[in-house]
Protein backbone atom coordinates (compact mmCIF):
# COMPACT_ATOMS: atom_id res chain seq x y z
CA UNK A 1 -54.24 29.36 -164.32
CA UNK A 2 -57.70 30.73 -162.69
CA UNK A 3 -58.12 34.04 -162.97
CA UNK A 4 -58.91 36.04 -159.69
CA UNK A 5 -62.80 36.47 -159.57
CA UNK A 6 -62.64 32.51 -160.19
CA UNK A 7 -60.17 32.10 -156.99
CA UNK A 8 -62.74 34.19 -154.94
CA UNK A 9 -65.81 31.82 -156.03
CA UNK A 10 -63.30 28.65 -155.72
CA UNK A 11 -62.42 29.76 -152.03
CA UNK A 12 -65.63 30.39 -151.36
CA UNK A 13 -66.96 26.89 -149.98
CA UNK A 14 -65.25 23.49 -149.68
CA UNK A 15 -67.62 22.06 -151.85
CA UNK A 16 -66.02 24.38 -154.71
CA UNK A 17 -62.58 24.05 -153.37
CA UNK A 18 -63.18 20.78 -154.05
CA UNK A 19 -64.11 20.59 -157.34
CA UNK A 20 -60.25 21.11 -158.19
CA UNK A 21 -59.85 17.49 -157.64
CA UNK A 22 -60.53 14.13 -159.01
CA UNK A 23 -63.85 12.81 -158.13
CA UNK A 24 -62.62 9.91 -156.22
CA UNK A 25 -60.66 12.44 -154.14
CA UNK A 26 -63.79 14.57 -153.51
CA UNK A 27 -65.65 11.58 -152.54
CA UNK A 28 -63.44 11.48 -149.17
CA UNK A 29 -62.63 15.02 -148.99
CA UNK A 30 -65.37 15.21 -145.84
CA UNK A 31 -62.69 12.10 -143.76
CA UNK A 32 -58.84 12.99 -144.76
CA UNK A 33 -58.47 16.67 -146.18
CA UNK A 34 -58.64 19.68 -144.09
CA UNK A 35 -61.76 21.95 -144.36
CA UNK A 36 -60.93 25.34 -145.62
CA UNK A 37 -62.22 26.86 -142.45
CA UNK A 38 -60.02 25.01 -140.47
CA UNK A 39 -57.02 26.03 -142.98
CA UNK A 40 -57.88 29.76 -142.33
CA UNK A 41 -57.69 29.14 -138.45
CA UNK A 42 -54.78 27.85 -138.62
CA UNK A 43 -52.77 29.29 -140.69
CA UNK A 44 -53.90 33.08 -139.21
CA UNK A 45 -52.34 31.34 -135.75
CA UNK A 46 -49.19 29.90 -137.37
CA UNK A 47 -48.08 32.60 -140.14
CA UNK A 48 -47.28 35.19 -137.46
CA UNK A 49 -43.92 36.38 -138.90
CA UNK A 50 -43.40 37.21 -142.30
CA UNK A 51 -41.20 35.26 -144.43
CA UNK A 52 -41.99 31.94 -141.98
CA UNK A 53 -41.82 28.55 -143.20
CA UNK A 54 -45.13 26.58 -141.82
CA UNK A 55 -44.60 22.41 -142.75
CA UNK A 56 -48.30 20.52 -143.04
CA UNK A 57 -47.21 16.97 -141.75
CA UNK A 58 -49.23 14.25 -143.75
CA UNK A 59 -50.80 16.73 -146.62
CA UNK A 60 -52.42 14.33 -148.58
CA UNK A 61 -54.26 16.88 -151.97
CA UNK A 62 -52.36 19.42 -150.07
CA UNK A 63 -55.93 21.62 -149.01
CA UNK A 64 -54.65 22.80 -145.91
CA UNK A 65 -51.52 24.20 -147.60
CA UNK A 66 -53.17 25.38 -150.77
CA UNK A 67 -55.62 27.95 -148.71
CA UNK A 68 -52.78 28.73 -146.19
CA UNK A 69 -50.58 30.20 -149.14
CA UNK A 70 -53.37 31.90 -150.37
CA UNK A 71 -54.46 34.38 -147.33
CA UNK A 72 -51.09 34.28 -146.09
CA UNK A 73 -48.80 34.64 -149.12
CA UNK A 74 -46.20 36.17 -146.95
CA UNK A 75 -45.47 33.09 -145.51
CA UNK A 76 -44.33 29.56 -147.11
CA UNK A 77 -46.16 26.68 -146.80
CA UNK A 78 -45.00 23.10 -147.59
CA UNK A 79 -46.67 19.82 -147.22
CA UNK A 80 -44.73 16.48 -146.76
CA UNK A 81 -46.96 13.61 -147.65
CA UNK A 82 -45.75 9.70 -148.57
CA UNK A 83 -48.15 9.14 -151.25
CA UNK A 84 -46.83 10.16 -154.74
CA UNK A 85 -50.26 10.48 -156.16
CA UNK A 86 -51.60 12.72 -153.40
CA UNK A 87 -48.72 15.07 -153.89
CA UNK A 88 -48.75 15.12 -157.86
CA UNK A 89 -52.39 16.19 -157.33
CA UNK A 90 -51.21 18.46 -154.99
CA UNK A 91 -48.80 20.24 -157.16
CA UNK A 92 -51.30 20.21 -159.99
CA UNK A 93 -54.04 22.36 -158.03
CA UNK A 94 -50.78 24.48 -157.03
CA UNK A 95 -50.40 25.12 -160.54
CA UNK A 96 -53.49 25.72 -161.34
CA UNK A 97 -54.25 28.34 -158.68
CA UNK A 98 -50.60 29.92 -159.24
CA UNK A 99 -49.09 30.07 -156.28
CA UNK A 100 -45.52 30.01 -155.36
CA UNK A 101 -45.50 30.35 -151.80
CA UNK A 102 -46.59 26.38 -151.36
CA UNK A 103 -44.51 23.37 -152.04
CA UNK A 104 -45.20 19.14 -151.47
CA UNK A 105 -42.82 16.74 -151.00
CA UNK A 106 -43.10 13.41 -151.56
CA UNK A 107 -41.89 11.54 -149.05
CA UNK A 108 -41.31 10.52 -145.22
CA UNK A 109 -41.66 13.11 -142.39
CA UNK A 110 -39.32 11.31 -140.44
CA UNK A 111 -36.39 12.13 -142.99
CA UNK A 112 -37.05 15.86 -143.09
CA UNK A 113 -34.55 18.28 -141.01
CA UNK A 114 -37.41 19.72 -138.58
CA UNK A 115 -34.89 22.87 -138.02
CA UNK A 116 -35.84 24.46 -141.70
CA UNK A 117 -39.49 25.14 -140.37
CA UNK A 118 -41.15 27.64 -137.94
CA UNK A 119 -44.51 26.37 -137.31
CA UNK A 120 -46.32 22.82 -137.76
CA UNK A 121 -49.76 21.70 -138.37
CA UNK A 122 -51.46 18.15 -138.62
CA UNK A 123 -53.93 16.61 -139.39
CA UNK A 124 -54.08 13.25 -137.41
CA UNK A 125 -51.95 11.86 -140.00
CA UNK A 126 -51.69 8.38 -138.53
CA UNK A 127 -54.69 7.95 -137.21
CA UNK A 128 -55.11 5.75 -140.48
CA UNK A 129 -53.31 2.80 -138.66
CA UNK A 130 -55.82 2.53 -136.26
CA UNK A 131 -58.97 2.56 -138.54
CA UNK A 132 -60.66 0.17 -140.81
CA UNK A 133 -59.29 -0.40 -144.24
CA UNK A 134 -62.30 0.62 -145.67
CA UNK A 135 -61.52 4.14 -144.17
CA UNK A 136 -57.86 4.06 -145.98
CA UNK A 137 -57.47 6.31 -148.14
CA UNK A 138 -55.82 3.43 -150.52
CA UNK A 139 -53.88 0.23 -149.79
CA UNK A 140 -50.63 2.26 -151.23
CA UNK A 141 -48.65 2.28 -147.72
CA UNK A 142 -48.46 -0.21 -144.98
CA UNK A 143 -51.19 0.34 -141.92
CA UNK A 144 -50.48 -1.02 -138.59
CA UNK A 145 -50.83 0.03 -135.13
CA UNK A 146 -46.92 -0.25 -134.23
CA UNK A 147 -45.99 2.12 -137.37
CA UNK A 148 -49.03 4.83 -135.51
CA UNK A 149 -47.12 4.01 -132.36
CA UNK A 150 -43.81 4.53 -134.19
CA UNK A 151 -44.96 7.89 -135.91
CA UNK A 152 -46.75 9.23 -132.44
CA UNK A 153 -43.58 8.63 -130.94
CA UNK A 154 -41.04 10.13 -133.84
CA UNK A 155 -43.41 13.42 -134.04
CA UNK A 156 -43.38 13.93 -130.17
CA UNK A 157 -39.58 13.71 -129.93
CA UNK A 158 -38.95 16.10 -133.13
CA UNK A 159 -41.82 18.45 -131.47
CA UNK A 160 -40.39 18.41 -128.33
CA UNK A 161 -36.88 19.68 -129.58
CA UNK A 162 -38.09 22.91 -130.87
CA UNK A 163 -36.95 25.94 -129.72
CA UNK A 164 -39.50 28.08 -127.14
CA UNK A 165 -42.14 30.11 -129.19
CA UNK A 166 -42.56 27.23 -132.04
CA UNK A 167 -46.03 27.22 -133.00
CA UNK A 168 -48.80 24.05 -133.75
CA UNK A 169 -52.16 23.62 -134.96
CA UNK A 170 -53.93 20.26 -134.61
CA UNK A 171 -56.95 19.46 -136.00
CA UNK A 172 -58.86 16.27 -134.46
CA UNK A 173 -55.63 14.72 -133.07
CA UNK A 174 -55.34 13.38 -129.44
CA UNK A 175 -54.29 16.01 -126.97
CA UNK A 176 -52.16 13.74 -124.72
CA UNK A 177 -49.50 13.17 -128.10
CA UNK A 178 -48.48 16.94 -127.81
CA UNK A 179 -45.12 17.37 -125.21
CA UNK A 180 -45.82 19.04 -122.03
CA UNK A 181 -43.19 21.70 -123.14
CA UNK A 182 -46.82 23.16 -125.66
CA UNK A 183 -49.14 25.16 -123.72
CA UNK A 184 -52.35 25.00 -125.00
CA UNK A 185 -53.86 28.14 -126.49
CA UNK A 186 -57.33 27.41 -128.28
CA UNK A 187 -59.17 24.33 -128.27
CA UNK A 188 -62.48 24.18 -129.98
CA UNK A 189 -64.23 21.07 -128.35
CA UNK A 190 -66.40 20.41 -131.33
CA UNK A 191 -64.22 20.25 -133.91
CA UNK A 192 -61.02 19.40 -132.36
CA UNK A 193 -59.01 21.97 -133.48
CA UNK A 194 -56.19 22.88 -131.12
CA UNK A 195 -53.62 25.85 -130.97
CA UNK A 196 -50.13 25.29 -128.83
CA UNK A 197 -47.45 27.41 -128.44
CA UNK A 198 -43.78 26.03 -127.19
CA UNK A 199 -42.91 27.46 -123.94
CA UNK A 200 -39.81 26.10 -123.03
């Protein structure tokens, strides 16, 4: 486990954030994992209520929920991701940094029961489908524009069934996939990070 004065140092930057992961994992950190000043944004907008349970949709290494957990350890923070390699790297770091306020699971978001967490945050998780496959992150999953249409869709609906007061965080995800029931909050233009809040 690292001790304390390393976590400080290790929180410090992304670059040495990073450096908890394999190098081919670092290599793309910059395109698919969350920068830990985004993670610190959001997570100070979601983990309002102590004792909430915040779900990262599409974790990937798990960065945004690894810093969430730490400067918000009185909240719980779990990552759903499909790739079983992402998330046993995931749970690795976890161990690492010792903390037991963050958990992955490995599998579909589409099979979770939405109504055991608070808040949500994304990062354009399947924006993949629409990209080149030299910007995939590996050839592990299927890519195709009707399963980005498919997820779009699924996320909207599940979003849109939350109660009034549900909180999101999007970070360089199209604003016109969020339900009208989300008023927007923050939106920083230049990175694309976004803040809703459910209003009805």
């Amino acid at each position: 486990m690292i001790s304390n004065t390393t976590k400080e140092s290790v929180y410090s930057t992304n670059k040495n954030f990073d450096q908890l992961y394999p190098g081919p994992i670092r290599r793309i950190s910059y395109l698919h994992w969350t920068p830990i000043e985004i993670a610190q944004q959001a997570a100070s907008f979601l983990a309002v209520t102590p004792g909430s349970n915040i779900l990262d949709i599409g974790s990937g290494v798990g960065k945004f929920c690894l810093n969430a957990g730490y400067y918000f350890n009185d909240c719980n923070f779990y990552g759903v991701e499909q790739r079983s390699n992402l998330v046993s790297i995931a749970r690795q770091v976890q161990e690492q940094l010792g903390l037991k306020n963050t958990s992955f699971i490995h599998g579909d978001f589409t099979q979770l029961d939405f109504s055991a967490f608070d808040h949500f945050y994304f990062y354009n998780p399947f924006y993949e489908n629409l990209v080149d496959e030299s910007l995939h992150i590996d050839d592990s999953i299927n890519h195709s524009e009707s399963l980005y249409e498919y997820y779009a869709t699924y996320l909207y609906n599940l979003l849109d069934k939350r109660p009034a007061g549900t909180r999101l965080a999007t970070y360089q995800s199209s604003l016109t996939r969020i339900p009208a029931s989300y008023q927007l909050v923050k939106c920083d233009i230049d990175t694309l990070f976004s803040c809703w809040i459910k209003t009805e």
